[in-house]
Protein backbone atom coordinates (compact mmCIF):
# COMPACT_ATOMS: atom_id res chain seq x y z
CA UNK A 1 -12.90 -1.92 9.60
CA UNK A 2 -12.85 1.28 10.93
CA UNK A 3 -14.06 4.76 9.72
CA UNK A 4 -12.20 6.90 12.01
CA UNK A 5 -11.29 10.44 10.01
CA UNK A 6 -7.79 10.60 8.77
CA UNK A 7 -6.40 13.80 10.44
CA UNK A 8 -6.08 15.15 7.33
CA UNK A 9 -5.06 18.95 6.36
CA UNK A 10 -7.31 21.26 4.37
CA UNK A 11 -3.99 22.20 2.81
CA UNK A 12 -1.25 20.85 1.68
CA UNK A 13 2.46 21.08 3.74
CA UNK A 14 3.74 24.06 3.96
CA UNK A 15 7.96 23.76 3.53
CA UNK A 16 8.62 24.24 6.74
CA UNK A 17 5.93 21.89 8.14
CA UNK A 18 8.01 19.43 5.63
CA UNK A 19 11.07 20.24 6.76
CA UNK A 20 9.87 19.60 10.40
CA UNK A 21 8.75 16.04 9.32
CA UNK A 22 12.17 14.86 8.80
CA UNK A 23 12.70 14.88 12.03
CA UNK A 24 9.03 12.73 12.98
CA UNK A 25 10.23 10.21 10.27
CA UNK A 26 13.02 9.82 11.92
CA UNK A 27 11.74 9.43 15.42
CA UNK A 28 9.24 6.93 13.92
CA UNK A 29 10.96 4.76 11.55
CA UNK A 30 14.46 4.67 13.47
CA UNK A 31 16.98 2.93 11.80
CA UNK A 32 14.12 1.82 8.51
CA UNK A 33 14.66 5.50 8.05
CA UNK A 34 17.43 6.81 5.30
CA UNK A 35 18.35 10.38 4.08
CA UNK A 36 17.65 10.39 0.67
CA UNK A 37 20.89 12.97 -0.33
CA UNK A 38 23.01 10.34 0.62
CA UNK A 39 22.57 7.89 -2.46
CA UNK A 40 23.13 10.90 -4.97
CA UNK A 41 25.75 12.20 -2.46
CA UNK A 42 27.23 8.36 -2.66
CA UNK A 43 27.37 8.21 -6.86
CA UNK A 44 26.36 4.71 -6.40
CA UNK A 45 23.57 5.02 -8.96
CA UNK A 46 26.34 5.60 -11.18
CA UNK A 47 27.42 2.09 -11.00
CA UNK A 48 24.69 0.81 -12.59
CA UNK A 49 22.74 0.06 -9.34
CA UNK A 50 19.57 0.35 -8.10
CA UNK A 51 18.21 2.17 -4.86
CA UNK A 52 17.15 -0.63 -3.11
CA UNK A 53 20.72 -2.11 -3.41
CA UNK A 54 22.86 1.36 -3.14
CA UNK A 55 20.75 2.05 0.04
CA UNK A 56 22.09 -1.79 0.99
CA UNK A 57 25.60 -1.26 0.52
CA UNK A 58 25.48 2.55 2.69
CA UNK A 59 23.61 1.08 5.69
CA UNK A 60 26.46 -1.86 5.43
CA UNK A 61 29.56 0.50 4.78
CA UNK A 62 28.62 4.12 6.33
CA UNK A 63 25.31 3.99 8.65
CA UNK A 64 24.25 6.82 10.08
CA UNK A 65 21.44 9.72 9.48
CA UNK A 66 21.98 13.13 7.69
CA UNK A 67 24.18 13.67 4.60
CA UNK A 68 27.06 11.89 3.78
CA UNK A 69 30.47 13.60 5.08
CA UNK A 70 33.21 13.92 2.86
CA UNK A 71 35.15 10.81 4.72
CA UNK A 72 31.98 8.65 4.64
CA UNK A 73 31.88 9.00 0.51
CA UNK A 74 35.54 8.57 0.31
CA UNK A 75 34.69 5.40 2.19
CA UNK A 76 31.89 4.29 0.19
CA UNK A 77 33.56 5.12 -3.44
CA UNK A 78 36.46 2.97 -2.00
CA UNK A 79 34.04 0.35 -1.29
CA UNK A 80 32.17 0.39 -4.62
CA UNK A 81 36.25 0.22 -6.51
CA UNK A 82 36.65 -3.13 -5.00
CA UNK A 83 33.45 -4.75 -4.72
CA UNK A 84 30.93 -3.45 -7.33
CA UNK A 85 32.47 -4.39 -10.57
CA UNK A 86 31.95 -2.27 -14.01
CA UNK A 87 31.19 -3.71 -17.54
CA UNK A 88 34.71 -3.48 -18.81
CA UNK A 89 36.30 -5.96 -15.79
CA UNK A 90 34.55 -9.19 -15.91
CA UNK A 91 37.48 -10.25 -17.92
CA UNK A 92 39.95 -8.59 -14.83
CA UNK A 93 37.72 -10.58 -12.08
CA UNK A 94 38.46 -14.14 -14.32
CA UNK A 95 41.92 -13.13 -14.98
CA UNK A 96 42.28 -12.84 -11.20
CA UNK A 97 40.52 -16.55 -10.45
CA UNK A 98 42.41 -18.23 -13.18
CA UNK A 99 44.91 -17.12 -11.24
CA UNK A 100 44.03 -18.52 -7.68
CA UNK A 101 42.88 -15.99 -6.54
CA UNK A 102 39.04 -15.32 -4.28
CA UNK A 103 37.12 -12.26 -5.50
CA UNK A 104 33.96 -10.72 -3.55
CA UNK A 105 31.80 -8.85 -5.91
CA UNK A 106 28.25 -7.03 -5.11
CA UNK A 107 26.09 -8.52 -8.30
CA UNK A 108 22.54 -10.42 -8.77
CA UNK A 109 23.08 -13.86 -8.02
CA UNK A 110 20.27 -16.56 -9.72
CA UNK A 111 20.33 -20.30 -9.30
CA UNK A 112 19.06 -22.89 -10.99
CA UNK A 113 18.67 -27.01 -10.92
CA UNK A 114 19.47 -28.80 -14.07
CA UNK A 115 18.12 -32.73 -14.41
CA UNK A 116 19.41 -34.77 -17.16
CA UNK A 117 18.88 -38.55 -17.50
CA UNK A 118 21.24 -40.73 -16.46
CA UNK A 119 23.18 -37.48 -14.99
CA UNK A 120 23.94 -36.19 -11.37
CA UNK A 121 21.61 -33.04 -10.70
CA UNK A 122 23.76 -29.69 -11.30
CA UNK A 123 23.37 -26.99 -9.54
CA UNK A 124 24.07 -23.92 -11.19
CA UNK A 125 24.30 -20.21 -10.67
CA UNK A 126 24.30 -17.44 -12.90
CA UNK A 127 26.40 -13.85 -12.46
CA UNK A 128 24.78 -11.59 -15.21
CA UNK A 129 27.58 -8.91 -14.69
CA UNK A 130 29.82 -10.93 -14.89
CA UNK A 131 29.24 -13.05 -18.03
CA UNK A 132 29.03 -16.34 -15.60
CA UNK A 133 26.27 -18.38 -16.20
CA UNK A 134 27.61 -21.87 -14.76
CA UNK A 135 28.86 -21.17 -11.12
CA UNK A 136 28.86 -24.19 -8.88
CA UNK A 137 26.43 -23.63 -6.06
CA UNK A 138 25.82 -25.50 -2.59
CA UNK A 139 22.79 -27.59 -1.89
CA UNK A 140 23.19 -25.63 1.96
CA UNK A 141 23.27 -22.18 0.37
CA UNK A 142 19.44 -23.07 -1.72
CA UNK A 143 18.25 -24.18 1.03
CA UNK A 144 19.17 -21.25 3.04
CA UNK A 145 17.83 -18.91 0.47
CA UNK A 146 15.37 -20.22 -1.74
CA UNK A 147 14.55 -17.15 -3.37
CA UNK A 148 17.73 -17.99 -5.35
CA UNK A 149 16.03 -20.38 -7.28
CA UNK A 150 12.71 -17.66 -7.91
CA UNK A 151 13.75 -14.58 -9.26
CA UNK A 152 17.66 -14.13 -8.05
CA UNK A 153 18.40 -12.03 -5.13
CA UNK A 154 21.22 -9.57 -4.85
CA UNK A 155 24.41 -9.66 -2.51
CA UNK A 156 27.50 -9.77 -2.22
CA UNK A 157 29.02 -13.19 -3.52
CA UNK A 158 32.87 -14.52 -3.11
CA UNK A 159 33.86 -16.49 -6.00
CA UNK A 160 37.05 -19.11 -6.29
CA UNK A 161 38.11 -21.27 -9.12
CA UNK A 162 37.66 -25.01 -9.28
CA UNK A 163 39.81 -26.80 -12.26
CA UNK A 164 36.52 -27.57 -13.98
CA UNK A 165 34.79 -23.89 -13.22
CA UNK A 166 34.12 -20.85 -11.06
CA UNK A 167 32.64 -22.04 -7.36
CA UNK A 168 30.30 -19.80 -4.81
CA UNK A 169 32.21 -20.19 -2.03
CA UNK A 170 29.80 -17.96 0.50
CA UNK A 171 27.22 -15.21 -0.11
CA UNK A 172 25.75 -12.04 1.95
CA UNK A 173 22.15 -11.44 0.91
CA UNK A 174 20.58 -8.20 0.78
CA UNK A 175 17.48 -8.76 2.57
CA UNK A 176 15.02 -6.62 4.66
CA UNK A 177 13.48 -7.44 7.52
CA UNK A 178 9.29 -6.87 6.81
CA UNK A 179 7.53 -5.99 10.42
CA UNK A 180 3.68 -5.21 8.30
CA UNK A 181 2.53 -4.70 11.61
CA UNK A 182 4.96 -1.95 12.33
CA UNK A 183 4.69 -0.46 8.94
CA UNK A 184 0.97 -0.06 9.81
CA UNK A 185 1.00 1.15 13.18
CA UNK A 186 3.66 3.81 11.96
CA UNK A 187 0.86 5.18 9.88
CA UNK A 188 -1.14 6.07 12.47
CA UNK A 189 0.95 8.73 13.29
CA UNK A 190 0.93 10.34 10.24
CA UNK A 191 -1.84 12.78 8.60
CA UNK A 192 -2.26 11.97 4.94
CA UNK A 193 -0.84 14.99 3.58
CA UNK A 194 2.23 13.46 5.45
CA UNK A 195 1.95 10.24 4.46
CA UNK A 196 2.08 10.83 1.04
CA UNK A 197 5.33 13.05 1.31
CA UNK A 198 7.11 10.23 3.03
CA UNK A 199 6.36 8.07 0.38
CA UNK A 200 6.60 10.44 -2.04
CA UNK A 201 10.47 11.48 -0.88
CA UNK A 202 10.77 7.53 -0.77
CA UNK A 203 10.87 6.92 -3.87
CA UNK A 204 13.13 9.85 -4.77
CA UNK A 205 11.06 12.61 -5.60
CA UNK A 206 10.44 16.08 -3.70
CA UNK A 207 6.80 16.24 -2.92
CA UNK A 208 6.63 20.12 -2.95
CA UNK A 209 7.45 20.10 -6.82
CA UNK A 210 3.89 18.03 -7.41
CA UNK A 211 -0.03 19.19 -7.24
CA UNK A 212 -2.02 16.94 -5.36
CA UNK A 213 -3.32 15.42 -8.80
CA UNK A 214 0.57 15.11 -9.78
CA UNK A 215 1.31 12.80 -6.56
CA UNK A 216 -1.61 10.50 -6.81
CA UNK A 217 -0.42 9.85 -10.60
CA UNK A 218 2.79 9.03 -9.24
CA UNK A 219 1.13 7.15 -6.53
CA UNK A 220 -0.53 4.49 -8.63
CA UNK A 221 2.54 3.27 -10.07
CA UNK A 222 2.93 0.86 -7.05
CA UNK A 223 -0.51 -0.73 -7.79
CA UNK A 224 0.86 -3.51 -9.14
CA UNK A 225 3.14 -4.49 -6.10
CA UNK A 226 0.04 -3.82 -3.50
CA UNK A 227 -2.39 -5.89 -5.74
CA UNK A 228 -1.91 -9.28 -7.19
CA UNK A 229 -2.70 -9.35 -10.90
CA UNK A 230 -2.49 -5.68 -11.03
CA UNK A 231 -2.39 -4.54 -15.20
CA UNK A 232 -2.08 -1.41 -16.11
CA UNK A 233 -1.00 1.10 -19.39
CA UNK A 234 1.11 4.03 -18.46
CA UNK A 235 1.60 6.53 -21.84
CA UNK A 236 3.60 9.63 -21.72
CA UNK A 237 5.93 11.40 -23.50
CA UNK A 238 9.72 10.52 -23.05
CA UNK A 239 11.19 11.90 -20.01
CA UNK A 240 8.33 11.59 -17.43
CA UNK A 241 10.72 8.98 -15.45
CA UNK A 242 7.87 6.14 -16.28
CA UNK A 243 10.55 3.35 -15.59
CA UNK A 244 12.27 5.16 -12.38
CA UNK A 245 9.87 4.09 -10.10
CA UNK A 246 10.00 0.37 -10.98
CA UNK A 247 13.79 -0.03 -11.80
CA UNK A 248 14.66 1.24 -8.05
CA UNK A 249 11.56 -0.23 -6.07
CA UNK A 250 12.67 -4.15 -5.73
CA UNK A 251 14.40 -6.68 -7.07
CA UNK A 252 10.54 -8.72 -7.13
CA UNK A 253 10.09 -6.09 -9.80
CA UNK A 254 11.63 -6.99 -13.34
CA UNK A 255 11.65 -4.30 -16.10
CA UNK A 256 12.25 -5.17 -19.37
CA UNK A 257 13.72 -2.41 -21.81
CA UNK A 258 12.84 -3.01 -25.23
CA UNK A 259 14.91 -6.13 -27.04
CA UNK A 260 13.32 -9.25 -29.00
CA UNK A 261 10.09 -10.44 -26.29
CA UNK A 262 8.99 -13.82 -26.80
CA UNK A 263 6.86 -16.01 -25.31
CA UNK A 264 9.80 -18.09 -24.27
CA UNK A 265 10.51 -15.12 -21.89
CA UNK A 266 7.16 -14.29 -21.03
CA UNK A 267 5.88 -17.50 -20.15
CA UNK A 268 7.83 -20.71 -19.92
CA UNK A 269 10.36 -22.30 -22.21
CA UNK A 270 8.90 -25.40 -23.50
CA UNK A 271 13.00 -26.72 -24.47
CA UNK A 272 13.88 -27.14 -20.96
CA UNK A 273 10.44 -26.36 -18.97
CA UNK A 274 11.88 -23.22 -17.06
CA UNK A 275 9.59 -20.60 -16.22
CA UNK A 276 9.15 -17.02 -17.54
CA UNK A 277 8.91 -13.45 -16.13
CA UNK A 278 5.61 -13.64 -15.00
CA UNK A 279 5.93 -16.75 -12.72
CA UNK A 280 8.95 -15.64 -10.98
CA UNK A 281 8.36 -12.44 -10.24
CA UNK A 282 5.61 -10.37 -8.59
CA UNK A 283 5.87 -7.09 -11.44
CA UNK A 284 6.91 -7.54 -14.70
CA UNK A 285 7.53 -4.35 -16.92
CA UNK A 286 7.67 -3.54 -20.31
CA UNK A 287 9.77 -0.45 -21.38
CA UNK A 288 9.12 1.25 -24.57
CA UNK A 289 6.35 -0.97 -25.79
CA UNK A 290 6.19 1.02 -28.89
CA UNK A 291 9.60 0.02 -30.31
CA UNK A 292 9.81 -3.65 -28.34
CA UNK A 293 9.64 -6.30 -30.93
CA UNK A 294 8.02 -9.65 -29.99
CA UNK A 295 8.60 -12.77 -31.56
CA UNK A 296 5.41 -14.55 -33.00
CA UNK A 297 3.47 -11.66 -31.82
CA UNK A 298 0.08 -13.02 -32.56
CA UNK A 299 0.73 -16.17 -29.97
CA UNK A 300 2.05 -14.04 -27.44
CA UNK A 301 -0.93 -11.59 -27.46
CA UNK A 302 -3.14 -14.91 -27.25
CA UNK A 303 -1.31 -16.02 -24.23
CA UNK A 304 -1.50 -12.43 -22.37
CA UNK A 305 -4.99 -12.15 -22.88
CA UNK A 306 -5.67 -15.42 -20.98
CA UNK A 307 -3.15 -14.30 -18.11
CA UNK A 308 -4.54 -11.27 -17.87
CA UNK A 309 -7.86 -12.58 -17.72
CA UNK A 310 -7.58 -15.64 -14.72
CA UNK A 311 -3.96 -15.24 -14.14
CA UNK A 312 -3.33 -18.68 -15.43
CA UNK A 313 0.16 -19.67 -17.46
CA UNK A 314 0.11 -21.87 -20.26
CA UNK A 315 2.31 -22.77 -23.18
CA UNK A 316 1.31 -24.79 -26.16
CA UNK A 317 -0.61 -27.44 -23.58
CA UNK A 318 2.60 -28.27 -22.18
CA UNK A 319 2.58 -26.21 -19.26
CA UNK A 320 0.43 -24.91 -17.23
CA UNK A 321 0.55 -22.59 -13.64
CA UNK A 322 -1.04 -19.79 -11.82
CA UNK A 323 0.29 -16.50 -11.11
CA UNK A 324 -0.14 -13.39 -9.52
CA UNK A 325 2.09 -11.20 -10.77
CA UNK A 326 1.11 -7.64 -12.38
CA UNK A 327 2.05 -6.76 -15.76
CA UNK A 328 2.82 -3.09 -16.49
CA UNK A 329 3.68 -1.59 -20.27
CA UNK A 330 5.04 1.40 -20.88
CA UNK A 331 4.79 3.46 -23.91
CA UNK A 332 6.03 6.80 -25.20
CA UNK A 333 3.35 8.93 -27.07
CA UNK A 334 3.43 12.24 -28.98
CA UNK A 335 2.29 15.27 -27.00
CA UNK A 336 0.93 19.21 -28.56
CA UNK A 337 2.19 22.36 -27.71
CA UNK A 338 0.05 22.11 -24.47
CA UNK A 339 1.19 18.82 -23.42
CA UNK A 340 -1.76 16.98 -24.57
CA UNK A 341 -1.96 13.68 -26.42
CA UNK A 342 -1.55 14.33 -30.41
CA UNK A 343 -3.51 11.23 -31.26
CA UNK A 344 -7.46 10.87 -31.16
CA UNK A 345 -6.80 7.61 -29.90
CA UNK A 346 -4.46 7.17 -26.97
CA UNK A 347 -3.04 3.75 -28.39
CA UNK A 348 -2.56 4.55 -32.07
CA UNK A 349 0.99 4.28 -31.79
CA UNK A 350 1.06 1.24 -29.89
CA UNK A 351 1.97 -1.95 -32.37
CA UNK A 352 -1.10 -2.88 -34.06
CA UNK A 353 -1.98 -6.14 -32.35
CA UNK A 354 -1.85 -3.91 -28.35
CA UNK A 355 -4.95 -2.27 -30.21
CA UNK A 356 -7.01 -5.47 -29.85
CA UNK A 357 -10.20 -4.41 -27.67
CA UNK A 358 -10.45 -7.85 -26.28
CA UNK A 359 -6.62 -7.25 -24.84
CA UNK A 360 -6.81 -3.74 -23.63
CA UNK A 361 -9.98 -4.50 -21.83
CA UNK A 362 -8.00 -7.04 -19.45
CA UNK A 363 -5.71 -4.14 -18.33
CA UNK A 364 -7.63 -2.43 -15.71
CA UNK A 365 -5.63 0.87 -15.48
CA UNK A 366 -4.01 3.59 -18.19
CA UNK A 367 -2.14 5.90 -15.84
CA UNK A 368 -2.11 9.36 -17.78
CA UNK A 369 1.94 9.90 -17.93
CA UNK A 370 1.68 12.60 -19.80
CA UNK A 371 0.02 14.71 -17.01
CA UNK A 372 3.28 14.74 -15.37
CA UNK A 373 6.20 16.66 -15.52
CA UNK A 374 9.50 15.64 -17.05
CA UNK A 375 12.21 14.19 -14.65
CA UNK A 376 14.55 17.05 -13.94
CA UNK A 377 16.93 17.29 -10.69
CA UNK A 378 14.56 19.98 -9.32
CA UNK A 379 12.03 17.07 -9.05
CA UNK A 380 14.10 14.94 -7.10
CA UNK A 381 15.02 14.85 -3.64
CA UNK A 382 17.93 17.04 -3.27
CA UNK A 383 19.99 19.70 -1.12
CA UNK A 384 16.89 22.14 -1.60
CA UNK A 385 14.00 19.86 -0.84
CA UNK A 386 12.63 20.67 2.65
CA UNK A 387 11.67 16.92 3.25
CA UNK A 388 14.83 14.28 2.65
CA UNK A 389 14.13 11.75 4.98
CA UNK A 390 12.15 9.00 4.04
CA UNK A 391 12.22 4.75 3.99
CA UNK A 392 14.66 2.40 2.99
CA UNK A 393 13.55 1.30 -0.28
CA UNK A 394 14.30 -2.50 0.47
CA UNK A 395 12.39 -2.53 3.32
CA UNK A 396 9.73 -0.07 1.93
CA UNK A 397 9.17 -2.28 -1.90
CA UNK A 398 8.99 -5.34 1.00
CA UNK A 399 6.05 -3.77 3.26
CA UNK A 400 4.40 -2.90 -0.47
CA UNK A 401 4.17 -6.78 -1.21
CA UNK A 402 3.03 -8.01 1.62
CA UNK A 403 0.22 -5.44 1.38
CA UNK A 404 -0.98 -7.98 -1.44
CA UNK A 405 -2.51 -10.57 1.15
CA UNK A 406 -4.08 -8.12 3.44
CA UNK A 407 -7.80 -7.97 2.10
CA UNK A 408 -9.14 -6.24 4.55
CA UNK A 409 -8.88 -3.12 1.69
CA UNK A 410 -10.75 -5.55 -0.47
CA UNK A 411 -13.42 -6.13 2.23
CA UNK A 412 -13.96 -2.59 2.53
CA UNK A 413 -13.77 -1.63 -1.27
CA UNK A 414 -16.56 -4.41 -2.17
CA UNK A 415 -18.60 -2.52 0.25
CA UNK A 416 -17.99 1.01 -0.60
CA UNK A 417 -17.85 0.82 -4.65
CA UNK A 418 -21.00 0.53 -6.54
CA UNK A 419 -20.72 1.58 -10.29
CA UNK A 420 -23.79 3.40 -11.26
CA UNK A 421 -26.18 2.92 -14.76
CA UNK A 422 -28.35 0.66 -15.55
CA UNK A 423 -25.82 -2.39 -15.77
CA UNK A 424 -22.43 -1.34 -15.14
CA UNK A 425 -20.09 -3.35 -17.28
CA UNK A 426 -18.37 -5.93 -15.27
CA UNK A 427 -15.06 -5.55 -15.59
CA UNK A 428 -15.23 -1.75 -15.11
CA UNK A 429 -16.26 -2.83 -11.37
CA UNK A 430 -13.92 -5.38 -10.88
CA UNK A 431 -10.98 -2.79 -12.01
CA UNK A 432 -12.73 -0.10 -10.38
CA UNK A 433 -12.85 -1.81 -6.79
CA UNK A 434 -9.50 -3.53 -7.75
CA UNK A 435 -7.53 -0.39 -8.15
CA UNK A 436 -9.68 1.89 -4.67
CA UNK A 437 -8.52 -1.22 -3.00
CA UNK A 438 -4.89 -0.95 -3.87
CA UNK A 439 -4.92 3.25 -3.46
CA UNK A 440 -6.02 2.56 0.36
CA UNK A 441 -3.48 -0.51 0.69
CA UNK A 442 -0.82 2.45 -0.20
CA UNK A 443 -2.92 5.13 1.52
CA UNK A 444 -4.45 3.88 4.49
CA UNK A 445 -2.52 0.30 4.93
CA UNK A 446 -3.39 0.76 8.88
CA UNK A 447 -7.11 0.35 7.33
CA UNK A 448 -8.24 3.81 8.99
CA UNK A 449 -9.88 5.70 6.85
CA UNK A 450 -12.99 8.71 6.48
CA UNK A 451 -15.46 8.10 3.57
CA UNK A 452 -14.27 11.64 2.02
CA UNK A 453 -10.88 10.60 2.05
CA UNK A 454 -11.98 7.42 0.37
CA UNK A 455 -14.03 8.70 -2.23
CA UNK A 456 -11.37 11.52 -3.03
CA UNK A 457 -8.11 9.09 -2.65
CA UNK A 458 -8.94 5.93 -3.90
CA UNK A 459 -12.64 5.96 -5.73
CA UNK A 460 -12.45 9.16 -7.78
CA UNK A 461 -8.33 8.13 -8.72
CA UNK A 462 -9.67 4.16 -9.54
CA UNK A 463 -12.59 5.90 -11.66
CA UNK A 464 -10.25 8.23 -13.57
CA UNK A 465 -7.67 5.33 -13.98
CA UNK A 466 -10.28 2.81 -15.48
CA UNK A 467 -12.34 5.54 -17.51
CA UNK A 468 -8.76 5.66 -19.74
CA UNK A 469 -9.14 2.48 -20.87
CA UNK A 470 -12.81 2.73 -21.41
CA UNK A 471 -12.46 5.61 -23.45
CA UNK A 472 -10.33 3.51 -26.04
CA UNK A 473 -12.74 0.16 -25.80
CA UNK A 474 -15.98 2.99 -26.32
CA UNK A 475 -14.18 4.63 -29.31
CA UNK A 476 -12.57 1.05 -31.02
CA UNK A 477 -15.84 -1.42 -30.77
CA UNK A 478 -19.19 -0.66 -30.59
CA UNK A 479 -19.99 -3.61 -28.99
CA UNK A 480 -19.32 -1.39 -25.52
CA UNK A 481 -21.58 0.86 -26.87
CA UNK A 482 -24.39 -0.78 -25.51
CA UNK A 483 -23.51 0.38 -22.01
CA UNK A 484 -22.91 4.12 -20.21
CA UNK A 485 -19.88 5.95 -21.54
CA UNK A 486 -18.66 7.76 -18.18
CA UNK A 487 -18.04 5.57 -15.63
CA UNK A 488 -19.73 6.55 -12.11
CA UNK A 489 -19.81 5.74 -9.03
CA UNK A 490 -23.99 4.66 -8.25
CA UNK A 491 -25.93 7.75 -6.09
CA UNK A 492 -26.90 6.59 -2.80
C-alpha cells in the first residue's frame, strides 16, 4: 500500500476556498453530484422521507445542478401530491382499488415467501405506509430484485386489485449504480481538508460550522457501514442529531426508535423461522436506548453478547446464522452547565442490564455525542453555507458498504497499530485497529495515505473512541484493573 503524503493543508478551508470546491465536485463527480439546497428547497423531507430517497425522486422528476427554480418545486410538490402518499390516505388509495382503479405510490416495498404443508408457496409483499401486508407479488419481479426478499428496497410500486387482494402489477427500484473504483480514484483529487467537507456537506451538514475535532466525531458515525461487525455507543444530550445521520444514509441501515424490542425482532422468530434486524440488514440502530423497553431483557442481552462477540445468530438452539451487520445504540444523557456529562459514570442511566461489563466490552466504540453541538439550521447545509455541493446519498451510503470488503485498510492497520504496556488487553487492539481501519476506509478509501495523517486521522480518533469504553470497564470491574488504564499506542 502506498505512503504517498496526502496533500493536506496546514489549515483548514477558508470559505471561499469552499465555495470554489463546489465547482471541483462538480467537475469530478458529474452527474453522482447533487446540490444539497435542493432537498430542503424540495420539502420532500416533509413527507416523511429520507435523503437517499428524496434525492431519488429529484434526479427522476427535476435533474439538473444548482438550486431548485420556482417551476422545478412546483413540479416536484406536484409530483410528491400524487405519488408519495401521507398517513391519513391509505384508506383513499384502497377506496380507489376497490374501485378498479391502478394507483402508483413511492413507498418501501418488502417481500416475503410463505411455505405451508400441503399449500401452494405464497408470495407476499408488504406496503408499511400503506397498511398492506399481503400484496401478491411475481416470481419474475424476486428474481429481478432479490433484495426484496432481504431488507425491502424502496420505489415506486403500481398497485391493482384482484377479487381475492391487492396485486404488484410493476415496480421502479431506487437503486444506485456503485463504480468503488471511481469513488476511489475521485479521491485522489482531493486534499483531505477537502475530502472531509464533501462528505461532510454529504450528509447535510455545513463543514465551516465544525472544529476539526467536531467533524471527525461526526465522521465515525459511518463506522459501522465501512466495517462489518462495527459496535459502537453514541451518548449525548437530546438534540445533537445522533439519529440524522443513520435515518438518511441507506435503506441497508435500519433505525429503530424506541417501542417494545424483543428478541423476536432482534434475532429470528422461532414461530415462523423469519429472520431479525441483524441478519437482514448491514446497520441496525437503536434510538433512545434509555427509554426502549425490551421484552425478556435478560435473554436478549445473552444473545447480543454472543453476536457481538463472533457475529453468530442464534435463538433458543433452533436457529443459527452468521452476520455482519453493526449494531449502534443511542442514548440521551444529562449534561452540566458546561456541557459535560452529569454522571461519574457515562452509562448510569442506561437500563441496568446495558451496565453489564461483559456486554459493554463487546462494543468497541462510545462516540462522545455530547462534544457536539445541537442540530440547528445554521449547522446544516443551507443558502449561507459556502460549500453545497456534495454526493448523492444513494450512491454515496452504496460506495460506504462496499468499503466493507476492501481490506487493504485492514492490511495496513495490522501493520501500523501496536498498543503499548506490558500486555495490552486484547480486545482494546482488536477495536483499536478495527475502528483506524474503518477512519482510513472513510478517509483515505484510495488507500493513499502519510503516517502523520494516519496517526492523527484514524489512530489517535480509534484510541479516543475505544478509551470511552475502557474508562467504564476500568471504573465497573476490577478485573481490568490488572492491565494499563490509558490506552496507547506502543513507542517505536
Amino acid at each position: 500500500m502506498s505512503q504517498t503524503p496526502d496533500q493536506t493543508q496546514n489549515e483548514p478551508l477558508s470559505d471561499d476556498a469552499l465555495r470554489q470546491l463546489n465547482a471541483k465536485v462538480t467537475e469530478v463527480f458529474r452527474s453522482l453530484a447533487i446540490d444539497k439546497r435542493r432537498l430542503p428547497a424540495s420539502q420532500l423531507n416533509k413527507r416523511g422521507i429520507p435523503a437517499y430517497v428524496a434525492e431519488w425522486v429529484l434526479e427522476s422528476v427535476v435533474p439538473g445542478q444548482g438550486e431548485l427554480t420556482q417551476d422545478e418545486t412546483t413540479k416536484v410538490l406536484d409530483w410528491a401530491a400524487r405519488v408519495i402518499p401521507g398517513p391519513s390516505e391509505q384508506h383513499i388509495i384502497k377506496h380507489k382499488l376497490a374501485q378498479g382503479q391502478t394507483v402508483k405510490v413511492l413507498t418501501p416495498l418488502q417481500a416475503e415467501i410463505q411455505l405451508k404443508k400441503g399449500k401452494e408457496p405464497q408470495r407476499l409483499a408488504q406496503l408499511r405506509l400503506l397498511g398492506i401486508s399481503d400484496a401478491y407479488i411475481s416470481d419474475a419481479l424476486l428474481e429481478e430484485q432479490p433484495d426484496l426478499l432481504r431488507q425491502g428496497m424502496w420505489g415506486v410500486v403500481e398497485l391493482g386489485a384482484l377479487k381475492d387482494g391487492v396485486a404488484i402489477l410493476s415496480f421502479k427500484p431506487m437503486q444506485a449504480s456503485v463504480n468503488l473504483p471511481l469513488f476511489k480514484e475521485a479521491r485522489r483529487k482531493f486534499t483531505l481538508y477537502e475530502w472531509r467537507a464533501i462528505l461532510l456537506t454529504t450528509l447535510g451538514f455545513d463543514p465551516s460550522a465544525f472544529s476539526d475535532e467536531q467533524q471527525t466525531w461526526l465522521l465515525c458515525r459511518l463506522l459501522p457501514l465501512v466495517q462489518k461487525n462495527m459496535h459502537m455507543l453514541e451518548l449525548a444530550p437530546k438534540g445533537t442529531g445522533k439519529s440524522f445521520t443513520y435515518e438518511n444514509i441507506s435503506p441497508k441501515v435500519r433505525l429503530v426508535s424506541g417501542g417494545n424490542i424483543s428478541r423476536a425482532v432482534l434475532f429470528v422468530n422461532n414461530a415462523n423461522g423469519t429472520w431479525g434486524l441483524l441478519a437482514r440488514f448491514k446497520v441496525v440502530v437503536l434510538d433512545e436506548i434509555q427509554t426502549s423497553k425490551f421484552t425478556n431483557p435478560e435473554e436478549i442481552v445473552g444473545g447480543l453478547k454472543g453476536y457481538l462477540a463472533n457475529g453468530k445468530l442464534t435463538a433458543g438452539g433452533l436457529h443459527e446464522s452468521a452476520s455482519d451487520c453493526g449494531f449502534v445504540m443511542l442514548a440521551n444523557i444529562t449534561l452540566d452547565d458546561q456541557q459535560r456529562p452529569v454522571k461519574a459514570s457515562l452509562v448510569e442511566e442506561l437500563p441496568e442490564f446495558l451496565r453489564e461489563t461483559a456486554f459493554l466490552d463487546r462494543i468497541k466504540a462510545l462516540l462522545p455525542g455530547w462534544e457536539l453541538p445541537k442540530l440547528s439550521s445554521k449547522l446544516l447545509v443551507g443558502t449561507a453555507s459556502p460549500l453545497t455541493v456534495g454526493l448523492k446519498s444513494d450512491f454515496f451510503g452504496d460506495a460506504l458498504i462496499a468499503l466493507r470488503d476492501d481490506l487493504s485498510s485492514e492490511a495496513y492497520a495490522d501493520q501500523a497499530v501496536r498498543l503499548g504496556g506490558e500486555k495490552p488487553y486484547r480486545r482494546n487492539e482488536e477495536s483499536v485497529r478495527a475502528i483506524a481501519a474503518g477512519l482510513m476506509k472513510i478517509q483515505f478509501p484510495h488507500g493513499e495515505v502519510a503516517n502523520q495523517d494516519f496517526y492523527k486521522y484514524c489512530l489517535r480518533p480509534a484510541i479516543q473512541l475505544r478509551q470511552g469504553i475502557w474508562d467504564e470497564l476500568y471504573a465497573l470491574d476490577g478485573e481490568y484493573r490488572q492491565y494499563e488504564s490509558k490506552i496507547t499506542q506502543a513507542k517505536k
